[in-house]
N, C-alpha and C. Protein backbone atom coordinates (compact mmCIF):
# COMPACT_ATOMS: atom_id res chain seq x y z
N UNK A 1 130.01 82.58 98.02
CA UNK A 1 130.79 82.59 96.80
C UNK A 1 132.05 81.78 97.00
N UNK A 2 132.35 80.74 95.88
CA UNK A 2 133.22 79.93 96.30
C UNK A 2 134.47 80.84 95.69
N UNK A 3 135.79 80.63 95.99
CA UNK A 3 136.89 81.40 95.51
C UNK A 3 138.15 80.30 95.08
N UNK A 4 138.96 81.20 94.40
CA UNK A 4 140.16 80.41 94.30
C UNK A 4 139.52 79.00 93.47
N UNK A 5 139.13 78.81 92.42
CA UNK A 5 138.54 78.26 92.07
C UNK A 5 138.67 78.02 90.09
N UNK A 6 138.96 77.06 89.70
CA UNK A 6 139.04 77.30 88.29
C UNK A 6 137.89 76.97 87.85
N UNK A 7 137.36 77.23 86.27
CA UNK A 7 136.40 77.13 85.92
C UNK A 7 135.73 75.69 86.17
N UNK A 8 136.61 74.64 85.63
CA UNK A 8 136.37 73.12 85.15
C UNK A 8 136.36 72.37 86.75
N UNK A 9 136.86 73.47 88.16
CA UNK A 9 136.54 73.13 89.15
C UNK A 9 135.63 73.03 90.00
N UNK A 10 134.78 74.41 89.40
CA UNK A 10 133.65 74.98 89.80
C UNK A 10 132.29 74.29 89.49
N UNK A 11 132.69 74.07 88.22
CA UNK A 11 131.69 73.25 87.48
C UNK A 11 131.58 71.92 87.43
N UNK A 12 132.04 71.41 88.51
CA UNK A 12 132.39 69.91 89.45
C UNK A 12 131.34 70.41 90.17
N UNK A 13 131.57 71.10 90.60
CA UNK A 13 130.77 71.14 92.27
C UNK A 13 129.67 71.83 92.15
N UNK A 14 128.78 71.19 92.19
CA UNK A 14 127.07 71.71 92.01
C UNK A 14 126.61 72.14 93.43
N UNK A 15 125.93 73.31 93.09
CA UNK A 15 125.87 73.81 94.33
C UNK A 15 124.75 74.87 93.84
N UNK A 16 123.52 74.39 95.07
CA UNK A 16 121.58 74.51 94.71
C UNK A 16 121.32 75.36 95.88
N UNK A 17 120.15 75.51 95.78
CA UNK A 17 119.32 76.03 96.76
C UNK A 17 117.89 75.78 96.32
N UNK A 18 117.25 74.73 97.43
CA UNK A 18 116.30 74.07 97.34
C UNK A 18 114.96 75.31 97.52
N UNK A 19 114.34 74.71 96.67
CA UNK A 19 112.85 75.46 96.51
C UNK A 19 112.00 75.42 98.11
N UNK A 20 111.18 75.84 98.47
CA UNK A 20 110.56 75.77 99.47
C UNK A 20 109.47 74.01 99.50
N UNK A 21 109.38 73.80 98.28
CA UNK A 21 108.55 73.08 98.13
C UNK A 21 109.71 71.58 98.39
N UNK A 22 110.85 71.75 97.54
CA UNK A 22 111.48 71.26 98.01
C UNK A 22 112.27 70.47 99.35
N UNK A 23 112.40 71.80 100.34
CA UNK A 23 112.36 71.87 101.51
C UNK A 23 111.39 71.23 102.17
N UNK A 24 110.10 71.94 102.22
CA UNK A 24 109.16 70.72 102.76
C UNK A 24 109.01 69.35 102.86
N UNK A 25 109.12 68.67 101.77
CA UNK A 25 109.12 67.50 100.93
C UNK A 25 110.50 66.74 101.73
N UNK A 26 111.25 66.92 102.42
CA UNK A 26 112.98 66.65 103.07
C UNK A 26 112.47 65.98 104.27
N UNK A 27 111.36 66.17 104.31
CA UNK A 27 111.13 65.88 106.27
C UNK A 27 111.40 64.62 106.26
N UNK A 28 111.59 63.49 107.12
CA UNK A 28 111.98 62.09 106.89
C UNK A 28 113.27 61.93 105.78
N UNK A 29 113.76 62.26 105.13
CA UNK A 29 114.83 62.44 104.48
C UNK A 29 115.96 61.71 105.42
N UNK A 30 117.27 61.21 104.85
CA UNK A 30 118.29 61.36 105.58
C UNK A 30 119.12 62.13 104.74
N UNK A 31 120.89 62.21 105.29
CA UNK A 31 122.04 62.48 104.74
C UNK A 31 123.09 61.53 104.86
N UNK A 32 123.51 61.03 103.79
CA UNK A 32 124.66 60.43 103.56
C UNK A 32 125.72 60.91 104.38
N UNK A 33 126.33 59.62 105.69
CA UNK A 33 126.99 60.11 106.41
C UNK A 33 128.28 60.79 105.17
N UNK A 34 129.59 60.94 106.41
CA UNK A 34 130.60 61.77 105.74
C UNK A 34 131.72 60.92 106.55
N UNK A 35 132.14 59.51 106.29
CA UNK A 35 133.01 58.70 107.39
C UNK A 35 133.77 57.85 106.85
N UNK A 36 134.55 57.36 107.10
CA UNK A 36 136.20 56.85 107.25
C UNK A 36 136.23 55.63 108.48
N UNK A 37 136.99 54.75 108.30
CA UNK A 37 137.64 54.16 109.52
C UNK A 37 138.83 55.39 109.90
N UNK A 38 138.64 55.21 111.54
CA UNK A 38 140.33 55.51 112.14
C UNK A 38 140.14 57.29 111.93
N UNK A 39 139.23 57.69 111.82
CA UNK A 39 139.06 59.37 111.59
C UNK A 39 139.77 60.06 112.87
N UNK A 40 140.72 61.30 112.63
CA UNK A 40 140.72 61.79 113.89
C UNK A 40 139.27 62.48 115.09
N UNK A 41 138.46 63.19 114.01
CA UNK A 41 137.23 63.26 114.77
C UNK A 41 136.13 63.29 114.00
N UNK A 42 135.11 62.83 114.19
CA UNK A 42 134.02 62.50 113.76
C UNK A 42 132.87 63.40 114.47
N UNK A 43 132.41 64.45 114.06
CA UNK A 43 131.45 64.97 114.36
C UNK A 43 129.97 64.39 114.08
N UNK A 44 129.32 64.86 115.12
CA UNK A 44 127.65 64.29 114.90
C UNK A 44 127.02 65.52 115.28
N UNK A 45 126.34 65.65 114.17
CA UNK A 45 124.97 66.69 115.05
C UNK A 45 123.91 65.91 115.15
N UNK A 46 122.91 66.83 115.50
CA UNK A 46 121.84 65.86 116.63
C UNK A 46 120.83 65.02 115.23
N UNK A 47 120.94 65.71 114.58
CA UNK A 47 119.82 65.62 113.24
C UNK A 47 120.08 66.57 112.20
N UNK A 48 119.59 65.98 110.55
CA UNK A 48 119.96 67.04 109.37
C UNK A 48 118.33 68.09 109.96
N UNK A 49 118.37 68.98 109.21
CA UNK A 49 117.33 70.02 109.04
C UNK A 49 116.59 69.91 108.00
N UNK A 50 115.53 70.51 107.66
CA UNK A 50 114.53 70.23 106.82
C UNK A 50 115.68 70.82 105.17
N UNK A 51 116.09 71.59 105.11
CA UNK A 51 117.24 72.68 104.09
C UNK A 51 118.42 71.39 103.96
N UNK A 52 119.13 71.11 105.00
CA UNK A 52 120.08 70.14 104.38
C UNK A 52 119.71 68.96 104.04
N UNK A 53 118.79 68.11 104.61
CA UNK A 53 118.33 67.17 103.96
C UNK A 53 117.75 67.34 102.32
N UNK A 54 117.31 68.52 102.30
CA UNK A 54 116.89 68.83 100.90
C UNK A 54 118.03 69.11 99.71
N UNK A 55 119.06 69.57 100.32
CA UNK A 55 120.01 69.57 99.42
C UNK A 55 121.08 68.38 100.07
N UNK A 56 121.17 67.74 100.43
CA UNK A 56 121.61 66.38 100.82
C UNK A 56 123.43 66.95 101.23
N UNK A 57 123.63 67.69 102.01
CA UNK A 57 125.24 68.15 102.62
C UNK A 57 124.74 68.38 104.08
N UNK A 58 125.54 68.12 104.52
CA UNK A 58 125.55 67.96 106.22
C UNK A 58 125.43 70.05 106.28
N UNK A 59 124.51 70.42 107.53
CA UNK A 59 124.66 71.62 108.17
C UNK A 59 124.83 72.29 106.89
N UNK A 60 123.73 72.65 105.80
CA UNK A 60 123.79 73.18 104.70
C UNK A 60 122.55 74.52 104.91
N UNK A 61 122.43 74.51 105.97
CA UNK A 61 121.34 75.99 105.71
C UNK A 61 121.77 77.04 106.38
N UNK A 62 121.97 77.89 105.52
CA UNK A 62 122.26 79.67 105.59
C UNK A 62 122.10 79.81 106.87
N UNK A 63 123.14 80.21 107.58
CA UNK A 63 123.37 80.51 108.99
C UNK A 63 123.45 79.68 109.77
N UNK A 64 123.67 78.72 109.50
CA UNK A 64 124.44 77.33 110.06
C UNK A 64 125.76 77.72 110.22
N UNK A 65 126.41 77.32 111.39
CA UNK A 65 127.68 78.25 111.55
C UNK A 65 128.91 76.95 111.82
N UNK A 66 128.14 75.91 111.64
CA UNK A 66 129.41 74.60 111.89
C UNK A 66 130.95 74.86 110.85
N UNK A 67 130.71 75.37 109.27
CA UNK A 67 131.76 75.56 108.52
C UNK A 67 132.87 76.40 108.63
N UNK A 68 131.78 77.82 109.28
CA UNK A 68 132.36 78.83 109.93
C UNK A 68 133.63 78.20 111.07
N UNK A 69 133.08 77.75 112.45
CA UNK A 69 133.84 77.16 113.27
C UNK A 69 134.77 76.44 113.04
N UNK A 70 134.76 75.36 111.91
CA UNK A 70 135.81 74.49 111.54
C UNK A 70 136.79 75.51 110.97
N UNK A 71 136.57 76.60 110.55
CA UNK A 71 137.13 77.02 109.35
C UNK A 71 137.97 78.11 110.86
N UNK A 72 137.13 78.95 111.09
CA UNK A 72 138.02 79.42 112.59
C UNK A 72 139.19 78.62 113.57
N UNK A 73 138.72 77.52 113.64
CA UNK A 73 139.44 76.95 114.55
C UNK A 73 140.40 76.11 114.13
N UNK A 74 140.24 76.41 112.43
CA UNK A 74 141.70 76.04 112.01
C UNK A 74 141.79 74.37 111.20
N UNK A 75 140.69 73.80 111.45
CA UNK A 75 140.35 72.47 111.43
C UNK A 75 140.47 72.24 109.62
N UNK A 76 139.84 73.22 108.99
CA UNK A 76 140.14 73.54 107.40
C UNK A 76 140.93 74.75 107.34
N UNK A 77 141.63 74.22 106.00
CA UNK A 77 142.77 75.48 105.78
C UNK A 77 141.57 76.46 105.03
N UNK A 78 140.67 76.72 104.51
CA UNK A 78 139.79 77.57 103.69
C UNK A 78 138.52 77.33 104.53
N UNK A 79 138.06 77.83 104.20
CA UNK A 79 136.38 77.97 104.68
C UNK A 79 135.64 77.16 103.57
N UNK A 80 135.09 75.75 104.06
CA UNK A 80 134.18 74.93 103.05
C UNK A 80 132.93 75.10 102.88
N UNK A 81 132.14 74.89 101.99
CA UNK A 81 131.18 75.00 101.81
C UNK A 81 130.25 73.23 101.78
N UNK A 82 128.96 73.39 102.85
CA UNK A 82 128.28 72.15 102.64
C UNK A 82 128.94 71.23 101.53
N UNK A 83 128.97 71.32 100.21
CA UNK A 83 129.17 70.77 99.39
C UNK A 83 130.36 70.59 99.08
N UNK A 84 131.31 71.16 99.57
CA UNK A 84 132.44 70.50 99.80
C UNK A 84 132.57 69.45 100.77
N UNK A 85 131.82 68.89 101.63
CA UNK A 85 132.25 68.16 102.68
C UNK A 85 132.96 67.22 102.67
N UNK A 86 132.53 66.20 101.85
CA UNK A 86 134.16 65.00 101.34
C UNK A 86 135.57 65.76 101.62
N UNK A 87 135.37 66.32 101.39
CA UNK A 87 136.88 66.98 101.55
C UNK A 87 137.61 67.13 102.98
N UNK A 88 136.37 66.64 103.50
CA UNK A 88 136.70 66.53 105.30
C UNK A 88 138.03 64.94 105.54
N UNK A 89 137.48 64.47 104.75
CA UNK A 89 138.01 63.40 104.80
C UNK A 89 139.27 62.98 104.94
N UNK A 90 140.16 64.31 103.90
CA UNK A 90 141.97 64.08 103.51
C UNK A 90 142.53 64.76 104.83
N UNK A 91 141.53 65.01 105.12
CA UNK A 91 142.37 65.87 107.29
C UNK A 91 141.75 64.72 108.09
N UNK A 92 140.77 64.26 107.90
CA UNK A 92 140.50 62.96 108.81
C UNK A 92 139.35 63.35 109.48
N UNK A 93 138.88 63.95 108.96
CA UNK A 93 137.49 64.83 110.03
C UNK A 93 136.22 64.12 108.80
N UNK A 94 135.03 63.76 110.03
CA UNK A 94 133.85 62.91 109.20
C UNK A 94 132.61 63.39 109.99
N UNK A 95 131.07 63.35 109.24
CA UNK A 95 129.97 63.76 110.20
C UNK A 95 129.05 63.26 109.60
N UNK A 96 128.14 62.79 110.86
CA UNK A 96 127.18 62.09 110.78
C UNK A 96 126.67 63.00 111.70
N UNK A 97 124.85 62.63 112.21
CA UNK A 97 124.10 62.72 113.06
C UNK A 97 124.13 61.55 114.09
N UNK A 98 123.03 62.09 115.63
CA UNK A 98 122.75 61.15 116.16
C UNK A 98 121.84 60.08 115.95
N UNK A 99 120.81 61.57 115.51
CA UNK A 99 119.16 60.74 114.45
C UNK A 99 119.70 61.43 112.92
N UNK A 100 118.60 59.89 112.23
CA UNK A 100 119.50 60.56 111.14
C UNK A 100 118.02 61.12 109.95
N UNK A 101 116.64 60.77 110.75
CA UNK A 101 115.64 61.30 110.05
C UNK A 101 115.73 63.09 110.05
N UNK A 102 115.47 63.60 108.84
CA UNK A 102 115.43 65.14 109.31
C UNK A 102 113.95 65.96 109.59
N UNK A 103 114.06 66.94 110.64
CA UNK A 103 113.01 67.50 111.13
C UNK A 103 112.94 68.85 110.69
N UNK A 104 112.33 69.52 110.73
CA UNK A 104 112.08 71.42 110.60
C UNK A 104 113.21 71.57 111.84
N UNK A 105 112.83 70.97 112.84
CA UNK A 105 113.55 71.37 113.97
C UNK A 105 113.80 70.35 114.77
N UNK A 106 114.89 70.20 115.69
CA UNK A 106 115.30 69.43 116.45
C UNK A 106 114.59 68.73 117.56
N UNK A 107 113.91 69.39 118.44
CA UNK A 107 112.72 69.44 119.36
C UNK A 107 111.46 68.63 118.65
N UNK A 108 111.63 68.75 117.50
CA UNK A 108 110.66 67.47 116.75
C UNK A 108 110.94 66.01 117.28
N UNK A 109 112.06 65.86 117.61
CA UNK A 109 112.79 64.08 117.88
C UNK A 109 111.80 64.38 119.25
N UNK A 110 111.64 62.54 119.29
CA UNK A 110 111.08 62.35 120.55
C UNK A 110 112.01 61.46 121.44
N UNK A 111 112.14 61.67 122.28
CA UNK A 111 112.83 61.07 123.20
C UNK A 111 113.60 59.68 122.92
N UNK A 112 112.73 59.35 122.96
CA UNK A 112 113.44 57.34 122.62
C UNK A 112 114.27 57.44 120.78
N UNK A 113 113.49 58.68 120.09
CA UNK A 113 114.70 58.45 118.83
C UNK A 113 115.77 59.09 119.08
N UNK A 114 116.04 59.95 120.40
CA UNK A 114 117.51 59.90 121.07
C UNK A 114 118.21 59.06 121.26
N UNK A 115 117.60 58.31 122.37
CA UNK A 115 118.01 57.81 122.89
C UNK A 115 118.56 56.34 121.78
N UNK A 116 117.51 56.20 120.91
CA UNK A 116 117.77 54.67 119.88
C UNK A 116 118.74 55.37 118.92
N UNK A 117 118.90 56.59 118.89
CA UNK A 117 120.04 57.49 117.90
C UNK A 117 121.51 57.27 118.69
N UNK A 118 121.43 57.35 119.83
CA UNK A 118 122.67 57.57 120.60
C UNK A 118 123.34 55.72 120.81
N UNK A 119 122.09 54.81 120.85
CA UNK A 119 122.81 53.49 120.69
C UNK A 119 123.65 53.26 119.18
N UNK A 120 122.77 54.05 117.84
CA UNK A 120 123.29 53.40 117.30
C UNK A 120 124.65 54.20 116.42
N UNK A 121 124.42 55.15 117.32
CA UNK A 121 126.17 56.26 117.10
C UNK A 121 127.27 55.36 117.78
N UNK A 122 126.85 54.43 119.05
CA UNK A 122 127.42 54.00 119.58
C UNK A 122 128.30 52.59 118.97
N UNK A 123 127.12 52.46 118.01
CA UNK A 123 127.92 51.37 117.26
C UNK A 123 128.60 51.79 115.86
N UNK A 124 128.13 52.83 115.55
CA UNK A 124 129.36 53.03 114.21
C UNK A 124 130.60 53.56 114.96
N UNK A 125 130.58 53.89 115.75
CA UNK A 125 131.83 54.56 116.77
C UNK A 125 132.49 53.42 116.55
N UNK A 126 132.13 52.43 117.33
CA UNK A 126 132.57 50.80 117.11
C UNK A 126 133.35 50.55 116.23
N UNK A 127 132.40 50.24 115.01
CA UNK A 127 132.67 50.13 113.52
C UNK A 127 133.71 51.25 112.70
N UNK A 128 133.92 52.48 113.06
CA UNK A 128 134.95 53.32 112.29
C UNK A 128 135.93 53.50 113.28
N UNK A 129 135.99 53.71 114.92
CA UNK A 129 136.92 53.67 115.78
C UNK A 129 137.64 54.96 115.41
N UNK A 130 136.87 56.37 115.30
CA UNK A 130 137.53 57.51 115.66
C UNK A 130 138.33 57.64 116.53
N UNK A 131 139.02 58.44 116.63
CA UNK A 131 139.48 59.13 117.92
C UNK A 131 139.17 59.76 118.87
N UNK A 132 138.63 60.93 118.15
CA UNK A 132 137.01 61.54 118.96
C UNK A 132 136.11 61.26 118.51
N UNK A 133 134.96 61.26 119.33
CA UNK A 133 133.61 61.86 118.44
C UNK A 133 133.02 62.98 119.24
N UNK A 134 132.84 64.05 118.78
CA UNK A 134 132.50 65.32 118.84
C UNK A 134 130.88 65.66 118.38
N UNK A 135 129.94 65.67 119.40
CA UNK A 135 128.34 65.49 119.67
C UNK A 135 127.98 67.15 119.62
N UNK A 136 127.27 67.58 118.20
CA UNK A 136 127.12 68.91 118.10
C UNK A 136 125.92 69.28 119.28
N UNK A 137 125.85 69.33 120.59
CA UNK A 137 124.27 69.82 121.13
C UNK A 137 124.19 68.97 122.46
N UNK A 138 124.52 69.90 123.57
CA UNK A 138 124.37 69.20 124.55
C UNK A 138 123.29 68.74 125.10
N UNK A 139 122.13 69.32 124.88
CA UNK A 139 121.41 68.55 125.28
C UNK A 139 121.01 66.85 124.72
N UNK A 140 120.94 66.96 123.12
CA UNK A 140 120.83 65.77 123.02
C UNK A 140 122.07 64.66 123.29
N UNK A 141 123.30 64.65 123.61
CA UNK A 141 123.97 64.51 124.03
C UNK A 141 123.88 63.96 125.46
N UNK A 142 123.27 64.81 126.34
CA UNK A 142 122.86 64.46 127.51
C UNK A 142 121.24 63.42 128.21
N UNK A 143 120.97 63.44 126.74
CA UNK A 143 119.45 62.50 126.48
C UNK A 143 119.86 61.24 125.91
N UNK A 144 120.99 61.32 125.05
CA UNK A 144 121.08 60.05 124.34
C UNK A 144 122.24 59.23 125.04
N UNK A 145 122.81 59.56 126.03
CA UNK A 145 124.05 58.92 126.49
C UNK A 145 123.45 59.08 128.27
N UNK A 146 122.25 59.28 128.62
CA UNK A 146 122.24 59.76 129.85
C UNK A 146 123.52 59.56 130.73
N UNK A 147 123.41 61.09 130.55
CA UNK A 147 124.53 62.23 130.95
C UNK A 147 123.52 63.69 131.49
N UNK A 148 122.86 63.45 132.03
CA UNK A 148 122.01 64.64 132.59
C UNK A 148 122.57 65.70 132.92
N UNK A 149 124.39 65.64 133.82
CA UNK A 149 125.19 66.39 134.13
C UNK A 149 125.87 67.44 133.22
N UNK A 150 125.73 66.93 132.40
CA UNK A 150 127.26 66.77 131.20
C UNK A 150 127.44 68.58 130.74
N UNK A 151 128.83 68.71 130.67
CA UNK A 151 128.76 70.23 130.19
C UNK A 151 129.70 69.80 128.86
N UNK A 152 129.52 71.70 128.15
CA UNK A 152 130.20 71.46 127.24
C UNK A 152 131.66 71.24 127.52
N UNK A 153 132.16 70.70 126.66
CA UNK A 153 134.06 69.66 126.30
C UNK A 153 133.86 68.33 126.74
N UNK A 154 135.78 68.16 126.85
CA UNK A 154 135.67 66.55 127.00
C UNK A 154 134.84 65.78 128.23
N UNK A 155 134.42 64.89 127.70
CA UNK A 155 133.36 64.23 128.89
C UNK A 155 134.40 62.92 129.14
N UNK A 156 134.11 62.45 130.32
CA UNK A 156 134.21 60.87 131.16
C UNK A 156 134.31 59.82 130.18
N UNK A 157 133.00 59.91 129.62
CA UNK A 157 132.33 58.76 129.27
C UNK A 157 133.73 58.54 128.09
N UNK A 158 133.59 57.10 127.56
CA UNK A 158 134.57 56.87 126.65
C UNK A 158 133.41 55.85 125.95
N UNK A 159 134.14 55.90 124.00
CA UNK A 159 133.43 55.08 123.52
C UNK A 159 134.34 53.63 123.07
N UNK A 160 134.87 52.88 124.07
CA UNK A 160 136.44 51.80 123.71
C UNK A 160 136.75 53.03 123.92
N UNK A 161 137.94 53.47 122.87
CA UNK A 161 139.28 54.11 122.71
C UNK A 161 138.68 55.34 122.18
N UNK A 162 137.74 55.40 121.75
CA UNK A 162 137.23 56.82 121.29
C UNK A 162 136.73 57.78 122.50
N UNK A 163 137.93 58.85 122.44
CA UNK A 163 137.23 60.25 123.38
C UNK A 163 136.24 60.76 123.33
N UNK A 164 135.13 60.97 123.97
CA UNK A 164 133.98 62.26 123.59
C UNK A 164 134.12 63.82 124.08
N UNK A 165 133.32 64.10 122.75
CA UNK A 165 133.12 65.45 123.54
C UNK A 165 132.33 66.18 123.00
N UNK A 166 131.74 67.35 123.48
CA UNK A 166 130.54 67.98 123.60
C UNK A 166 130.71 69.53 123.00
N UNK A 167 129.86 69.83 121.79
CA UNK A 167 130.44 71.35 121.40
C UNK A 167 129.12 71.65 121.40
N UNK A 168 128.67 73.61 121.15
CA UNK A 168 127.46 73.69 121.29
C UNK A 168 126.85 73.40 119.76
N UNK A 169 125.86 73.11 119.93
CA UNK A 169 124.96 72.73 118.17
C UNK A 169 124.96 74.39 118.07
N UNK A 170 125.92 74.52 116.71
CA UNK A 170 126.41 75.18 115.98
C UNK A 170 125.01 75.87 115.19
N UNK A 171 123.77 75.80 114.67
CA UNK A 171 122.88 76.36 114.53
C UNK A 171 122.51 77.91 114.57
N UNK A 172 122.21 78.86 113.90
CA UNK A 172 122.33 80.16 114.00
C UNK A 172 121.17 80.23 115.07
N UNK A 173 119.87 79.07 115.67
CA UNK A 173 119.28 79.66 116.55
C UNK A 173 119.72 79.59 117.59
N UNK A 174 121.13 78.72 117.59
CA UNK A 174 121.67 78.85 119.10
C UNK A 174 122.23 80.46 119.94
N UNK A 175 121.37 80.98 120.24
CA UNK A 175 121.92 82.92 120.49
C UNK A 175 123.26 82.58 121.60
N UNK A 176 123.14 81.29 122.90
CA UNK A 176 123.60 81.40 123.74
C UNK A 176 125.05 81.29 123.08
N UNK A 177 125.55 80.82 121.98
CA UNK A 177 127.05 80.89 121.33
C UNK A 177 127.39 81.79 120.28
N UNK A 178 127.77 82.88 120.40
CA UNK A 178 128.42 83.40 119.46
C UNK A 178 129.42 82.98 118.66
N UNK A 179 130.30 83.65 117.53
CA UNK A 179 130.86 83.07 116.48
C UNK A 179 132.30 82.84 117.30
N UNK A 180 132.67 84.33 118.27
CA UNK A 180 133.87 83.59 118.95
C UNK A 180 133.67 82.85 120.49
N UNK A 181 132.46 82.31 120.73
CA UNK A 181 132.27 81.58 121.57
C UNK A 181 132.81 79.92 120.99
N UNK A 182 131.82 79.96 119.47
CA UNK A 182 132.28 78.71 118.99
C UNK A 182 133.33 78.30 118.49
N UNK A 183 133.95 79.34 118.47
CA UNK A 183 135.89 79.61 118.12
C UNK A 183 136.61 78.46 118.90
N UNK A 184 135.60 79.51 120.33
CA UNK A 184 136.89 78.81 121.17
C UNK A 184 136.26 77.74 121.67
N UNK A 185 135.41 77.03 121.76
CA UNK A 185 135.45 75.48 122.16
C UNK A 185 135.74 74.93 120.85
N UNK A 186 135.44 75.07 119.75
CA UNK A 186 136.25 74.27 118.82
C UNK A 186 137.29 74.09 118.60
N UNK A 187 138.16 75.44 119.12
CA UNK A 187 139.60 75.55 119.49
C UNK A 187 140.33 74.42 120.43
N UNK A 188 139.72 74.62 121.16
CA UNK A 188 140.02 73.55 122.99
C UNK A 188 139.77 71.80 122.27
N UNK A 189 138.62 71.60 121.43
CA UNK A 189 138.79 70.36 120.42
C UNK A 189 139.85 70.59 119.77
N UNK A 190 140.53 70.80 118.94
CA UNK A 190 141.77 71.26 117.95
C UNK A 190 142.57 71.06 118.41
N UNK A 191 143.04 71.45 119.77
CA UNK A 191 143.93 71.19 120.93
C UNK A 191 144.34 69.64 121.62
N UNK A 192 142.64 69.38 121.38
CA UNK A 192 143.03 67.98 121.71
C UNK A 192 143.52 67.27 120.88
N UNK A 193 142.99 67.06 119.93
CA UNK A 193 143.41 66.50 118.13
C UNK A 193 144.94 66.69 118.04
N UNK A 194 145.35 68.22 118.20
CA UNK A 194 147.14 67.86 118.42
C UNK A 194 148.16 67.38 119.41
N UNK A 195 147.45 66.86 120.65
CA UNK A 195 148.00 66.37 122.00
C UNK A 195 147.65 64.92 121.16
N UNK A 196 147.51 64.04 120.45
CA UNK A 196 147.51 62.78 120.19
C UNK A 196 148.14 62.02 119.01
C-alpha cells in the first residue's frame, strides 16, 4: 500500500500485478535499465525474474527484499515501491542487471551469458562512470568478473574510477541473508557512498 500519497498522485503511478499467463509469457523479456551518467551507485542484479520482467520494474516480485534494504539502510528516505524506481535517480542511485534476458530463475543463465553479461556491464560502467557499482549476487559476480575468491563488500578489482562491490542477491530465496543481515551490508555500502 502506497502512503502519503494524493489522489492525482496515485493515479500517476500504475501499479499491476501480472496474470500468471502473463508471467510466463516474460521469459526472454528485458527491463529498461534505471541509469544516469556520474551515478553515485549503480546497482546490478544478476538478471530480471520471470514477475518483474512481466511488469517491467526492476526486483518487482513479492518478497524481493532489494526495496526493503535500500529503504533500511537509509539509501531512500520512504520505502519505494518497484514502480517507483525513477525516483532512484534524484539521490543518484541507478539499476541494471548483469544479463539482461529474464529467467524463472537465475541458475537458468548459462555460463558464458555471465560471463558476456559481465563484459558488457563492463562497458556501460565505462559509458555512465558511476562511482560504485554494486553486483546484487556473489556468485554471479564471481563468474562474470572471474573472481572465484571474492566475498561479500568492497572488492580489488576496479572498473577505471568506479569502485565495486558485492551485496547478497537480495531475493526472498536467499535464506542465507536475513532482513538485518541485508541491513547491514547495505549499510557498510552507505558508508562508503558518504566517505566520497
Amino acid at each position: 500500500m502506497l502512503r502519503n500519497r494524493t489522489d492525482s498522485q496515485f493515479n500517476k503511478l500504475i501499479v499491476w500485478k501480472p496474470t500468471r499467463e502473463q508471467i510466463l509469457a516474460a521469459e526472454h523479456k528485458t527491463v529498461r535499465d534505471v541509469i544516469a551518467p556520474d551515478l553515485r551507485v549503480l546497482f546490478s542484479g544478476i538478471n530480471p525474474g520471470l514477475y518483474t520482467a512481466a511488469v517491467g520494474h526492476h526486483f518487482a516480485r513479492p518478497g524481493n527484499r532489494f526495496w526493503k534494504a535500500l529503504h533500511d539502510a537509509e539509501f531512500t528516505e520512504r520505502l519505494l515501491s518497484p514502480f517507483e524506481e525513477r525516483e532512484l535517480l534524484e539521490s543518484g542511485y541507478g539499476v541494471t542487471n548483469v544479463v539482461a534476458r529474464a529467467t524463472a530463475t537465475a541458475d537458468l543463465l548459462t555460463k558464458e551469458e555471465i560471463i558476456l553479461g559481465g563484459k558488457r556491464l563492463k562497458t556501460k560502467v565505462r559509458r555512465y562512470r558511476p562511482q560504485i557499482l554494486a553486483i546484487l549476487g556473489l556468485g554471479a559476480y564471481r563468474l562474470a568478473f572471474s573472481q572465484p575468491k571474492a566475498t561479500v563488500g568492497r572488492q580489488e578489482l576496479q572498473m577505471g574510477k568506479t569502485i565495486v562491490w558485492v551485496l547478497p542477491n537480495p531475493s526472498g530465496l536467499n535464506a542465507n541473508y536475513q532482513r538485518k543481515d541485508l541491513e547491514r551490508v547495505f549499510r557498510e555500502l552507505k558508508a562508503e557512498v558518504h566517505s566520497r
